[in-house]
N, C-alpha and C. Protein backbone atom coordinates (compact mmCIF):
# COMPACT_ATOMS: atom_id res chain seq x y z
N UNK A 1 112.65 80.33 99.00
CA UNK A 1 112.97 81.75 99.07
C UNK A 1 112.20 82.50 97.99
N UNK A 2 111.37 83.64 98.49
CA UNK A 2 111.07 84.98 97.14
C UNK A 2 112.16 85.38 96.30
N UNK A 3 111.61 84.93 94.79
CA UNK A 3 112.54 85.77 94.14
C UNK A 3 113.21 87.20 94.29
N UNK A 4 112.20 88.05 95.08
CA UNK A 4 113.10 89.41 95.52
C UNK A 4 113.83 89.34 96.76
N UNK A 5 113.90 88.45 97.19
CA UNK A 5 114.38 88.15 98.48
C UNK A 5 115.77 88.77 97.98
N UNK A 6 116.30 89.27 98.99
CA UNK A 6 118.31 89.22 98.81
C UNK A 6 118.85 88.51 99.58
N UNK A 7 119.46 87.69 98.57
CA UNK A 7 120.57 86.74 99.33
C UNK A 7 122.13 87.09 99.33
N UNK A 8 122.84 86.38 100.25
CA UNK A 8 124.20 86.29 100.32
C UNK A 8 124.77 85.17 99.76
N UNK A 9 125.74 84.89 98.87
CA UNK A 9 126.10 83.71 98.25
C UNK A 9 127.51 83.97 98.78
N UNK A 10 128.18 82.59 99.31
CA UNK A 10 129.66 82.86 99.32
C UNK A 10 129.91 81.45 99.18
N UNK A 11 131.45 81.37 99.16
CA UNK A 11 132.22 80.40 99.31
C UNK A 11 132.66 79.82 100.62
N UNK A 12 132.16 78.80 101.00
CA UNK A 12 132.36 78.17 102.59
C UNK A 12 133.70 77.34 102.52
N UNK A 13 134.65 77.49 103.23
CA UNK A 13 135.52 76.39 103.67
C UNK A 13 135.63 76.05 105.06
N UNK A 14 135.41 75.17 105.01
CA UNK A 14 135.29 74.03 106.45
C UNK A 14 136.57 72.60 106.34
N UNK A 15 136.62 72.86 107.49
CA UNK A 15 137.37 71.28 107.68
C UNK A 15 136.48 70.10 106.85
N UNK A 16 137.19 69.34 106.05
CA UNK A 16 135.94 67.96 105.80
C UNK A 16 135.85 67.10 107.19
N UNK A 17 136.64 66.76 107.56
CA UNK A 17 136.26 66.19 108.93
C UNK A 17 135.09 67.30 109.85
N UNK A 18 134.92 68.70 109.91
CA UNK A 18 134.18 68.59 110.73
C UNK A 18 132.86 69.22 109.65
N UNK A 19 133.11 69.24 108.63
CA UNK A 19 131.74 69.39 107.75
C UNK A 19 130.76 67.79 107.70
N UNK A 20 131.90 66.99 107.12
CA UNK A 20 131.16 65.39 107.13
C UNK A 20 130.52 65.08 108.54
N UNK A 21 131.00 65.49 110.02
CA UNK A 21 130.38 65.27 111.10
C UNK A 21 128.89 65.65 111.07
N UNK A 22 129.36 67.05 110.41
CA UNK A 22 127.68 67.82 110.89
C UNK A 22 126.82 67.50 109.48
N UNK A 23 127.58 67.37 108.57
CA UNK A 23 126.34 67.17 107.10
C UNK A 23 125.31 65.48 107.54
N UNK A 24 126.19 64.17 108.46
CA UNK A 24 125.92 63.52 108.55
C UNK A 24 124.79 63.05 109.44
N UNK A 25 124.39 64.67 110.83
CA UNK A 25 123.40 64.62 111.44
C UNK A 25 122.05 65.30 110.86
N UNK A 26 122.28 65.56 109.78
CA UNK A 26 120.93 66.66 109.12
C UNK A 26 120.89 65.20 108.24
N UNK A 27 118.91 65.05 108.82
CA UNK A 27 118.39 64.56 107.99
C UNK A 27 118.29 64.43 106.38
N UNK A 28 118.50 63.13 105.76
CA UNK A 28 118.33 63.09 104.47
C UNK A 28 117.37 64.47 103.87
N UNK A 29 116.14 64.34 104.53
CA UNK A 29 114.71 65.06 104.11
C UNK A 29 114.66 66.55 104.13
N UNK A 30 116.58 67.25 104.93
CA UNK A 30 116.75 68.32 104.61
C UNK A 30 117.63 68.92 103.92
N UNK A 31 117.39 70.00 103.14
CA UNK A 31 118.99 70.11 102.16
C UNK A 31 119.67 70.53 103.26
N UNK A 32 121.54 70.45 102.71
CA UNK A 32 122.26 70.81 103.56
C UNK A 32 122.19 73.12 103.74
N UNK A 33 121.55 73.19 102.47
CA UNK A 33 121.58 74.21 102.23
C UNK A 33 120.60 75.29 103.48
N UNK A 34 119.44 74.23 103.69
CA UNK A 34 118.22 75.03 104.63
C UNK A 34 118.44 74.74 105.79
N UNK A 35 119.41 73.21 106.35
CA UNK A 35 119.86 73.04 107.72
C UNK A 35 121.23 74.48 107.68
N UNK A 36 121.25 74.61 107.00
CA UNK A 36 123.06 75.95 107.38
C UNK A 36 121.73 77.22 107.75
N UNK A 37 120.91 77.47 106.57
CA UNK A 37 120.61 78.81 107.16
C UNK A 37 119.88 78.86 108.56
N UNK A 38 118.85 77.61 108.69
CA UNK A 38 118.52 77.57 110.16
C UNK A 38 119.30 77.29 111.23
N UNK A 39 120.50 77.01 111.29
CA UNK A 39 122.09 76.94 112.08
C UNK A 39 122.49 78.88 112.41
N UNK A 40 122.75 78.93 111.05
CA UNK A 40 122.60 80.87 111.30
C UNK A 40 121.49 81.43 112.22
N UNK A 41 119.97 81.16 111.76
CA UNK A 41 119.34 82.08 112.41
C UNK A 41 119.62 81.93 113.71
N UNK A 42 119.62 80.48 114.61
CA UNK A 42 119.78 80.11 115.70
C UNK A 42 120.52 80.87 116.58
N UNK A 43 122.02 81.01 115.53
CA UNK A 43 123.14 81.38 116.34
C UNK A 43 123.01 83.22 116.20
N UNK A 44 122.02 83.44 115.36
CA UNK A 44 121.77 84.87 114.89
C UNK A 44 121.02 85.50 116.52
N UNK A 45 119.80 84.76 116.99
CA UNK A 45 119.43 84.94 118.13
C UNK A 45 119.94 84.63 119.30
N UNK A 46 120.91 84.26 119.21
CA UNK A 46 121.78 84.16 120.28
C UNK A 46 122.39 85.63 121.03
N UNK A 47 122.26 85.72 122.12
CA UNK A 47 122.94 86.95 122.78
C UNK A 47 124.26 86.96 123.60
């Protein structure tokens, strides 16, 4: 991310059962942090 970028920071609560489901299909090689925002954009283009 650009440092001038603006971000949103929050506090997520999720089920652990269904967070551990989905943290467990994102590749090691991605943070969990950049698989969530590309999960957003996805569902962002969604109509």
């Amino acid at each position: 991310m650009a440092k001038n970028e603006k971000v949103k920071k929050f506090l997520l609560e999720v089920p652990e059962e269904i967070w551990n489901k989905w943290k467990d299909k994102v590749p090691r090689s991605v943070s969990l942090n950049k698989a969530l925002i590309e999960l957003l954009k996805k569902e962002g283009e969604k109509k």
